[in-house]
Protein backbone atom coordinates (compact mmCIF):
# COMPACT_ATOMS: atom_id res chain seq x y z
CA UNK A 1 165.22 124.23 45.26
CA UNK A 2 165.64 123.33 41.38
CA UNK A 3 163.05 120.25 42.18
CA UNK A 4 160.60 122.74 43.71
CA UNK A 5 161.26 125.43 40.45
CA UNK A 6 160.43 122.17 38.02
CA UNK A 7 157.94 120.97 39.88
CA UNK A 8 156.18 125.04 39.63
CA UNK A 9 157.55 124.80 36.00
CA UNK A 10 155.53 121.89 34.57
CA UNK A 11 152.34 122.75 36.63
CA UNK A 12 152.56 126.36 34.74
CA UNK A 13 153.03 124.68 31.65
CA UNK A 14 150.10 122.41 32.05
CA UNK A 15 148.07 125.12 32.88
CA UNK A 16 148.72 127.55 30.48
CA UNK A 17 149.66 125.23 27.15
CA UNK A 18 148.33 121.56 28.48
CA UNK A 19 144.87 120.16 27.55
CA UNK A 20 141.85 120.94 29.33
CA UNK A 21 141.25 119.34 32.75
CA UNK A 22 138.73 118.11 35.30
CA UNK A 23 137.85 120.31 37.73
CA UNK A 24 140.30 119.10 39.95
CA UNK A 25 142.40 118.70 37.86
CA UNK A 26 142.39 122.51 36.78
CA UNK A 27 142.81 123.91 40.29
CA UNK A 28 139.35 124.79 41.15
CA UNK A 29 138.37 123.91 44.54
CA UNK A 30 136.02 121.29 45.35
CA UNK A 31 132.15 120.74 45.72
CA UNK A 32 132.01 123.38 48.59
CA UNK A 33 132.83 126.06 46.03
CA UNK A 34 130.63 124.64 43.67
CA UNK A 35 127.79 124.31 46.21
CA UNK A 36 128.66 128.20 46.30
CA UNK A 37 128.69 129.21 43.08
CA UNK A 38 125.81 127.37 41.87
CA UNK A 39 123.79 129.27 44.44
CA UNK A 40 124.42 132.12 42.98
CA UNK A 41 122.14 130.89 39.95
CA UNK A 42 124.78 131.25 37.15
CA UNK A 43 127.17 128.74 37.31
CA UNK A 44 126.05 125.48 36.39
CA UNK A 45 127.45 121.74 35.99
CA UNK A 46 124.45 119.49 36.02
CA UNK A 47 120.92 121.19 35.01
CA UNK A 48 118.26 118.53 36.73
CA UNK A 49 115.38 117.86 34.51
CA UNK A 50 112.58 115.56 34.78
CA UNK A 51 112.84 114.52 30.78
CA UNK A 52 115.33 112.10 29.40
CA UNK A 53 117.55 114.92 27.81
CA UNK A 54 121.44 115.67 27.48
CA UNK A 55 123.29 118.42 26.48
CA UNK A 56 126.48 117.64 24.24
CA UNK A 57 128.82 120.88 24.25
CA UNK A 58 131.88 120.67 22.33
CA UNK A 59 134.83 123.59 22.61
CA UNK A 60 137.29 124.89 20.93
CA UNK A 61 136.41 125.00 17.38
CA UNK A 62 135.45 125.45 14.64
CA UNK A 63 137.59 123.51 13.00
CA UNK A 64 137.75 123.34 9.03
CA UNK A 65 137.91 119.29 9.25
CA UNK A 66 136.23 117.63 12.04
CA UNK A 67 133.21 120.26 13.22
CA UNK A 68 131.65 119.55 10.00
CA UNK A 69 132.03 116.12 10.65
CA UNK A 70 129.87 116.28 14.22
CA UNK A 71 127.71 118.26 12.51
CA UNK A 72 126.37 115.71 9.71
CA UNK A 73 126.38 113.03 12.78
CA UNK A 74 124.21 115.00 14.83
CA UNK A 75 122.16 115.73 11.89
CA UNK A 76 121.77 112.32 11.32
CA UNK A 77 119.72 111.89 14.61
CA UNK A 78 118.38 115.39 14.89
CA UNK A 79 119.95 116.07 18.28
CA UNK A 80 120.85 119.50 19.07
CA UNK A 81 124.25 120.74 20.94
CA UNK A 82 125.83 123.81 22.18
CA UNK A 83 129.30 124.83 20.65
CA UNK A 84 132.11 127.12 22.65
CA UNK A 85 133.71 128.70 19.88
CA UNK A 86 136.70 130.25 20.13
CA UNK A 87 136.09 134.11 18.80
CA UNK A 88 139.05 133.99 16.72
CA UNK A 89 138.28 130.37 14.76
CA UNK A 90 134.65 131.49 13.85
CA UNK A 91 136.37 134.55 12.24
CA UNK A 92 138.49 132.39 10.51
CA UNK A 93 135.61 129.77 9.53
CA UNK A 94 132.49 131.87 9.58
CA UNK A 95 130.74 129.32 6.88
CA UNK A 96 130.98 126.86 9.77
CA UNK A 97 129.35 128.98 12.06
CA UNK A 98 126.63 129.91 10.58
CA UNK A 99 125.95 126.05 9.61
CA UNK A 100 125.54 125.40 13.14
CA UNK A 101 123.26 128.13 13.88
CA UNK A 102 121.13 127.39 10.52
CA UNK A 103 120.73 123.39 11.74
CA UNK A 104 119.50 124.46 14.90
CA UNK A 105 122.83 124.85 17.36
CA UNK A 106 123.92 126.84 19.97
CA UNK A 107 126.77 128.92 19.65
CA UNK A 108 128.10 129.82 22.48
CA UNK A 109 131.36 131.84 24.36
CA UNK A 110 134.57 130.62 24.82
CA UNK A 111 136.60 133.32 24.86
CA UNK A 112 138.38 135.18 21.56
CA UNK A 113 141.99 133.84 21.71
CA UNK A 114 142.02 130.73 24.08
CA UNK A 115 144.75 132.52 26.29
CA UNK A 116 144.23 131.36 29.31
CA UNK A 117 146.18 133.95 31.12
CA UNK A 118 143.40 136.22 30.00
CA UNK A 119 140.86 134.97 32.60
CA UNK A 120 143.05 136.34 35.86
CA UNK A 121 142.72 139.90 34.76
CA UNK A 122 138.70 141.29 34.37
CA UNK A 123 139.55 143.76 31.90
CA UNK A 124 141.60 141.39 29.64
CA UNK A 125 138.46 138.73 29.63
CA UNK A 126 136.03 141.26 29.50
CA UNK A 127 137.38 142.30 26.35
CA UNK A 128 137.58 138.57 25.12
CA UNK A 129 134.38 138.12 25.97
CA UNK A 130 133.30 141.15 23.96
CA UNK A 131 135.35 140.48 20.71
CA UNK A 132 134.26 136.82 20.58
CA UNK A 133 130.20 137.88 21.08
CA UNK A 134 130.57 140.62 18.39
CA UNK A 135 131.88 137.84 15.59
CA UNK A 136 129.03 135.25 16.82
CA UNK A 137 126.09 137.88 16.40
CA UNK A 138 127.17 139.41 12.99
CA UNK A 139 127.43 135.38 11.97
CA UNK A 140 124.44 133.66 14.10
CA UNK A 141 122.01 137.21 14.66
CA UNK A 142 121.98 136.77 18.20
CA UNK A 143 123.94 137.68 21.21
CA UNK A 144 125.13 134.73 23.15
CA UNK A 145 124.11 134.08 26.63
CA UNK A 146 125.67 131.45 27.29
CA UNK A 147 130.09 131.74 28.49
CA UNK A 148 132.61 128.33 29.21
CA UNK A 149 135.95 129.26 30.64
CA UNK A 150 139.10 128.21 29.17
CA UNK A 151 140.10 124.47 30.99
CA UNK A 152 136.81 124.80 33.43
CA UNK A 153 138.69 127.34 35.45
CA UNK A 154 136.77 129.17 37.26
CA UNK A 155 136.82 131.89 40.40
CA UNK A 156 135.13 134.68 41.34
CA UNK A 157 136.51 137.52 39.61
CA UNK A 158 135.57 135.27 36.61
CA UNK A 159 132.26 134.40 37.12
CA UNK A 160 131.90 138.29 38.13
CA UNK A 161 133.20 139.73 35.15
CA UNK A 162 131.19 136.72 32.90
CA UNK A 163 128.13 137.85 34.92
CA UNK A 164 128.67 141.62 34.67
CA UNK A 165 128.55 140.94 30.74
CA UNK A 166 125.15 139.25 30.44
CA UNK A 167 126.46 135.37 30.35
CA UNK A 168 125.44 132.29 32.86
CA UNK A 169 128.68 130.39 33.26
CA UNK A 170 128.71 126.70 32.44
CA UNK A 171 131.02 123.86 33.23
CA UNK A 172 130.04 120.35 32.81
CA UNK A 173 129.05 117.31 34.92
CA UNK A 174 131.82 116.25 36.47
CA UNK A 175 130.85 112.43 35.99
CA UNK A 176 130.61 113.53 32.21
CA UNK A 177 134.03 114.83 31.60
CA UNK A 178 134.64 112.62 28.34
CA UNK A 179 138.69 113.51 28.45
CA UNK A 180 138.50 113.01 24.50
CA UNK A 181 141.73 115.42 24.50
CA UNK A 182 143.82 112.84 25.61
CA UNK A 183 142.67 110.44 22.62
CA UNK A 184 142.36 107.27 24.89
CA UNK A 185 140.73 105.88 21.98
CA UNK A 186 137.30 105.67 20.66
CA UNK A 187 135.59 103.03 22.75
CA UNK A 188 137.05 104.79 25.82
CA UNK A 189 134.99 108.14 25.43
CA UNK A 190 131.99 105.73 24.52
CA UNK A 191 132.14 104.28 27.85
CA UNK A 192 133.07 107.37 29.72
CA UNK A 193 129.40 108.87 28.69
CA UNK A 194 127.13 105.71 28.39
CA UNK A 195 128.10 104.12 31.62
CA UNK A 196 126.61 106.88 33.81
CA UNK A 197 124.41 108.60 31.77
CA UNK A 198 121.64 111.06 33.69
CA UNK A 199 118.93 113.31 32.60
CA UNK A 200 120.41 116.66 32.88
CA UNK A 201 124.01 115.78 32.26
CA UNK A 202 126.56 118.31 30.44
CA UNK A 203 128.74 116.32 28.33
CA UNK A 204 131.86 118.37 26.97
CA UNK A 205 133.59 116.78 24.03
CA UNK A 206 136.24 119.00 21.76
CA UNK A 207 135.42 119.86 18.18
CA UNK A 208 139.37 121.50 17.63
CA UNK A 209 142.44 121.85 19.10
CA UNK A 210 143.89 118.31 17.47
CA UNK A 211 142.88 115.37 15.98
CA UNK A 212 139.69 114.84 16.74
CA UNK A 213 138.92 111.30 14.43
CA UNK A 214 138.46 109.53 17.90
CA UNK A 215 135.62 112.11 19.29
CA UNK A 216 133.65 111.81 15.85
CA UNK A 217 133.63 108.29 15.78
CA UNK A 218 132.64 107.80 19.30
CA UNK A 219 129.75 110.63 19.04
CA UNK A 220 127.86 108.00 16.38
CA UNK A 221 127.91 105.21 18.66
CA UNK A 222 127.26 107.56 21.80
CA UNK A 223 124.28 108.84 19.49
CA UNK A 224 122.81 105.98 18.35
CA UNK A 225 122.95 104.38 22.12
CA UNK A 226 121.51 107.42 23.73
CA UNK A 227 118.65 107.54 21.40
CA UNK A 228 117.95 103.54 21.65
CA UNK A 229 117.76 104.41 25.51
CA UNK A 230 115.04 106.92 24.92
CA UNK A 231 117.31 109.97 25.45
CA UNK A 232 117.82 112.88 23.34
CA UNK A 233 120.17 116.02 22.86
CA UNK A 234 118.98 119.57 23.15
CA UNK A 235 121.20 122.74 23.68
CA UNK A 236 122.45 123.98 27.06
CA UNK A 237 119.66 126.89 26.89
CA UNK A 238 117.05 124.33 26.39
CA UNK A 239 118.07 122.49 29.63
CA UNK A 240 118.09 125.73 31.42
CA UNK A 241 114.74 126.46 30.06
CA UNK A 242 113.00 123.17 30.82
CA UNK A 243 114.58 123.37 34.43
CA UNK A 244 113.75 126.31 35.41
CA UNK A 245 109.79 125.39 34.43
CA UNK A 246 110.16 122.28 36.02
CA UNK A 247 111.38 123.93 39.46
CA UNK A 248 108.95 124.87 41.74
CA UNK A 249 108.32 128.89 41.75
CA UNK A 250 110.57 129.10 45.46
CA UNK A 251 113.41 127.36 44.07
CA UNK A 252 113.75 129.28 40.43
């Protein structure tokens, strides 16, 4: 009995204060409740497109330190990326914020506290939701559209309540889960992206929530490669846009 109460004790501890996990990882259920989701035509993990395009996302931030940091890379090769922000840090850093929406960025949902307790109750995330896209209007001037659950957790009475409140709900390809939280080092990440790189891909990398020296020096190399492969990076909204044109009219 104590085994079994550790065991439950450090998989509730993962959950609620670990790092963010795979989809399996996080307890979501497998592709047959992704097959179901994504036919409901708002959750999404891989957005096909028939143009050598990416989307880099990064969550958690913005952080005072190393957001500014991605920024000037991605600057440097005028891609384009979608940032999660956490309601609560683009209060705190609203200078940041409105540097990513000025250079082009997405800024994006990701909740107002990080509490990841929030998501199992619909009135507690709908009012995360709601306090996190009230501090990214008055900074960016638009309402986002676009919501990323805390870990990649994800179940119905999430995806309804997301839903409900305007948002399409978006994961990431699950070949493109870069696991730069863990710090296994620079090169690492590098390879985790460049060796199976597809058109369409959602690449999640973390701009906050530690030290994130390893993710900013593998984005420059992961850059510079993409771009010497004839890829580029666009925003999350920009996928959804092109892929929806390029679908035929029965499938959109």
């Amino acid at each position: 009995m104590k085994k079994r109460l550790l065991l439950a004790g450090m998989i509730i501890f993962c959950i609620l204060g670990g790092q963010p996990r795979v989809e399996a990882d996080s307890g979501t259920p497998s592709s047959v409740k992704r097959d179901k989701f994504e036919k409901t035509g708002h959750v999404f993990w891989d957005i096909p497109v028939n143009e050598k395009l990416v989307a880099l996302t990064f969550d958690d931030g913005p952080d005072p330190k190393f957001t500014g940091q991605i920024l000037d890379a991605l600057a440097k090769y005028n891609a384009k990326a979608t940032f999660f922000v956490i309601g609560e840090e683009a209060a705190r850093y609203p200078e940041i914020v409105k540097r990513e929406a000025r250079e082009g960025h997405e800024v994006a949902n990701h909740t107002y506290r990080h509490h990841f307790r929030d998501g199992h109750s619909p009135a507690l995330l709908k009012r995360e939701l709601e306090k996190s896209e009230k501090v990214i209007k008055e900074l960016t001037g638009y309402q986002p559209s676009l919501f990323r659950p805390i870990a990649g957790y994800y179940d119905k009475e999430i995806v309804d309540t997301a839903v409900a409140e305007g948002y399409n709900v978006i994961l990431w390809s699950w070949h493109q889960e870069t696991r730069d939280w863990s710090k296994p080092g620079a090169n690492k990440i590098v390879e985790n992206v460049i060796s199976d790189t597809r058109p369409g891909d959602v690449i999640i990398f973390h701009d906050a929530g530690g030290d994130r020296t390893q993710t900013v020096k593998a984005l420059e190399q992961i850059l510079e490669i993409l771009y010497k492969k004839g890829y580029k990076c666009t925003t999350v909204s920009d996928l959804l846009y092109r892929s929806n044109s390029f679908l035929p009219a029965s499938l959109r």
